[in-house]
Protein backbone atom coordinates (compact mmCIF):
# COMPACT_ATOMS: atom_id res chain seq x y z
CA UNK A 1 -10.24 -23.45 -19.94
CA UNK A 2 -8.70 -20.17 -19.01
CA UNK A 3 -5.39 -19.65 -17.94
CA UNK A 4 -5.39 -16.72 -15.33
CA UNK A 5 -2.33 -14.70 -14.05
CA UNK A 6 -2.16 -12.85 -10.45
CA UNK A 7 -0.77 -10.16 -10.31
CA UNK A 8 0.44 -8.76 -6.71
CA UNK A 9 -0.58 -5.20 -6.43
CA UNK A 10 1.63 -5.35 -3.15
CA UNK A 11 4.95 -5.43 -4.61
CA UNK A 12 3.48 -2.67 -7.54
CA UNK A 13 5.06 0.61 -6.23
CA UNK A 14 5.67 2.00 -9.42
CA UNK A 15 4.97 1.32 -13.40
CA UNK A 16 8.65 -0.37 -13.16
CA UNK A 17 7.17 -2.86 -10.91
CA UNK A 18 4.18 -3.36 -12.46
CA UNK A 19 6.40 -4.50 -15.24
CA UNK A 20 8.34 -6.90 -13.26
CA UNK A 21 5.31 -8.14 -11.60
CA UNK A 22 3.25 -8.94 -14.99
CA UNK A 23 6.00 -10.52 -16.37
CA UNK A 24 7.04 -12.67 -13.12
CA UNK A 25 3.20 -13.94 -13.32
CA UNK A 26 2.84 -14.75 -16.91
CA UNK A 27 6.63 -16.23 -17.41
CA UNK A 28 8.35 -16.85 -14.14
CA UNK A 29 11.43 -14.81 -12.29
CA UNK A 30 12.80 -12.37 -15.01
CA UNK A 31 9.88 -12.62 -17.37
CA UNK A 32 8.89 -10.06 -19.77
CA UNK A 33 5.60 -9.47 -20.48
CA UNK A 34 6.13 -5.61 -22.01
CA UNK A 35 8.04 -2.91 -20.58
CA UNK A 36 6.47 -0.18 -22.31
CA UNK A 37 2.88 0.73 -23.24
CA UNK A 38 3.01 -0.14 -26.69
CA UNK A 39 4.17 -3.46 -26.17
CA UNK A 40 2.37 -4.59 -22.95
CA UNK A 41 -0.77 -3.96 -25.42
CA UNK A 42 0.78 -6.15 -27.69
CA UNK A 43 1.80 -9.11 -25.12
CA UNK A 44 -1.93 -8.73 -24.28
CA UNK A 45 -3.22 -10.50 -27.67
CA UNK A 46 -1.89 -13.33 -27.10
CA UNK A 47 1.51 -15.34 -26.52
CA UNK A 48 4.24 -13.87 -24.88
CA UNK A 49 3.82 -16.94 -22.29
CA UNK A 50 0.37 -16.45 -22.58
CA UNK A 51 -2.25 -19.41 -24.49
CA UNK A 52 -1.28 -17.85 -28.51
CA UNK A 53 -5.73 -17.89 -28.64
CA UNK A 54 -5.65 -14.83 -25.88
CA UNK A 55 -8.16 -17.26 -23.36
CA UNK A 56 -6.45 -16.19 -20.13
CA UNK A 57 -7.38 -13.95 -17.44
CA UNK A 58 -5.29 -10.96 -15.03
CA UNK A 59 -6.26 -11.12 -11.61
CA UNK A 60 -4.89 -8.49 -9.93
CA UNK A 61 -4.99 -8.39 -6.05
CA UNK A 62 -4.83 -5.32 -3.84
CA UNK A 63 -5.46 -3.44 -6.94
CA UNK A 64 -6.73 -0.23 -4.10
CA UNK A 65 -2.84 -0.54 -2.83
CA UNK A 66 -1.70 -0.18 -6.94
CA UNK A 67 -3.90 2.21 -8.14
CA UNK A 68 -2.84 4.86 -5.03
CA UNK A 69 1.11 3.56 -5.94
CA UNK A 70 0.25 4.20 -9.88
CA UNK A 71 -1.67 7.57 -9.06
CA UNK A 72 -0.85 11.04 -9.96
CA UNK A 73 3.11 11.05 -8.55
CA UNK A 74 4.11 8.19 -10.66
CA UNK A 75 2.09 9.27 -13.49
CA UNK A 76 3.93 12.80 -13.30
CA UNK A 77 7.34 11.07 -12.86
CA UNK A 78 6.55 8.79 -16.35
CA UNK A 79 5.17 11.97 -18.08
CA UNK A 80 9.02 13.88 -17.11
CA UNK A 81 10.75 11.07 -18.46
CA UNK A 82 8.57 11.01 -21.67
CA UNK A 83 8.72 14.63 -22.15
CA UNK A 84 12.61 14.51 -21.87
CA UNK A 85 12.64 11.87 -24.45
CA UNK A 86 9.51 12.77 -26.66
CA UNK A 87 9.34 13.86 -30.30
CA UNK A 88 9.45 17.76 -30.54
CA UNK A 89 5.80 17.45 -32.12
CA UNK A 90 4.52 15.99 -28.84
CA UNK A 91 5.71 18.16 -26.49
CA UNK A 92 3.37 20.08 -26.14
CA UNK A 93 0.20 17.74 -25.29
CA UNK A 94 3.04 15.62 -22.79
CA UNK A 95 3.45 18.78 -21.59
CA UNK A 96 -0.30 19.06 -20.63
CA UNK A 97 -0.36 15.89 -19.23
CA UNK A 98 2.29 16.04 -16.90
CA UNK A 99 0.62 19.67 -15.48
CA UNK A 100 -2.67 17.82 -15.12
CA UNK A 101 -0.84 15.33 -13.57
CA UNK A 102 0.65 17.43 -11.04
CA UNK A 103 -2.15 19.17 -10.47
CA UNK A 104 -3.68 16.20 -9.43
CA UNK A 105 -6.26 15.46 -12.55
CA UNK A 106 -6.57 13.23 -15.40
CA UNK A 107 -5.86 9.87 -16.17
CA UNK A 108 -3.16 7.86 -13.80
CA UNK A 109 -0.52 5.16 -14.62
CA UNK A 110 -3.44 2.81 -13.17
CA UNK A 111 -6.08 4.14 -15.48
CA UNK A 112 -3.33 3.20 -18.49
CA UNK A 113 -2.73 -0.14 -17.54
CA UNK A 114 -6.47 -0.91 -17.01
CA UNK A 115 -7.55 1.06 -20.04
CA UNK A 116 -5.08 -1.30 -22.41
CA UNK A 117 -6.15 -4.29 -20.39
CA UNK A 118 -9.90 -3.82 -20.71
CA UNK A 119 -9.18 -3.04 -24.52
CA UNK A 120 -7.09 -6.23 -25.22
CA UNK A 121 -8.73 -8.80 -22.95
CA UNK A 122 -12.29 -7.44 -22.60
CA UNK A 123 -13.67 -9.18 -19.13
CA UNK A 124 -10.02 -10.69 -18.94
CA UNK A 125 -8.83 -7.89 -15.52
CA UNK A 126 -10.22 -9.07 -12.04
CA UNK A 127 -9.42 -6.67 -9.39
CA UNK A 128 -9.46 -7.98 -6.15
């Protein structure tokens, strides 16, 4: 049987949300369930809340609502902050990102989230 988790793309405005809301689904008010990246891939193998075997599913509702809230503008506002923080040998390509960003191109906080989802739980997102 698989456990599945829905998440509200109504309360994501931004990837700070999205972090609250993940966690809130998988573990209850005040749950973590990642706040960065790196480790919201890792939460995604398995425990964390989640079954330790990985057999659980995301559902994530008014994911249209999320992906506009996780678009370019918040992906530009996360690149700034990484930039500021960045090693100097990664400047450079953040750098590019965040222009792109601006600009209106590449990948999006949304396209992140599902990307590491789709890698970790393949057939494991529903978006609704």
């Amino acid at each position: 049987m698989t456990t599945t988790y829905v998440l509200d793309g109504a309360l994501i405005h931004t990837l700070d949300d999205f972090w609250r809301v993940v966690g809130e689904a998988v573990n209850g008010p005040g749950g973590y369930f990642g706040k960065n990246l790196d480790a919201f891939n890792d939460c995604l193998r398995g425990g964390f809340g989640t079954p330790e075997d990985g057999s659980f599913t995301l559902e994530w509702h008014d994911h249209r609502r999320s992906r506009q809230a996780l678009g370019h503008e918040e992906t530009a506002r996360v690149l700034e902050d990484r930039l500021r923080r960045c090693h100097p040998t990664h400047r450079e390509r953040v750098a590019q990102d965040l222009a792109a960003a601006r600009g209106g191109r590449g990948p999006t906080v949304f396209d992140w989230l599902v990307e590491i989802i789709e890698h970790q739980r393949p057939g494991g997102l529903v978006l609704r």
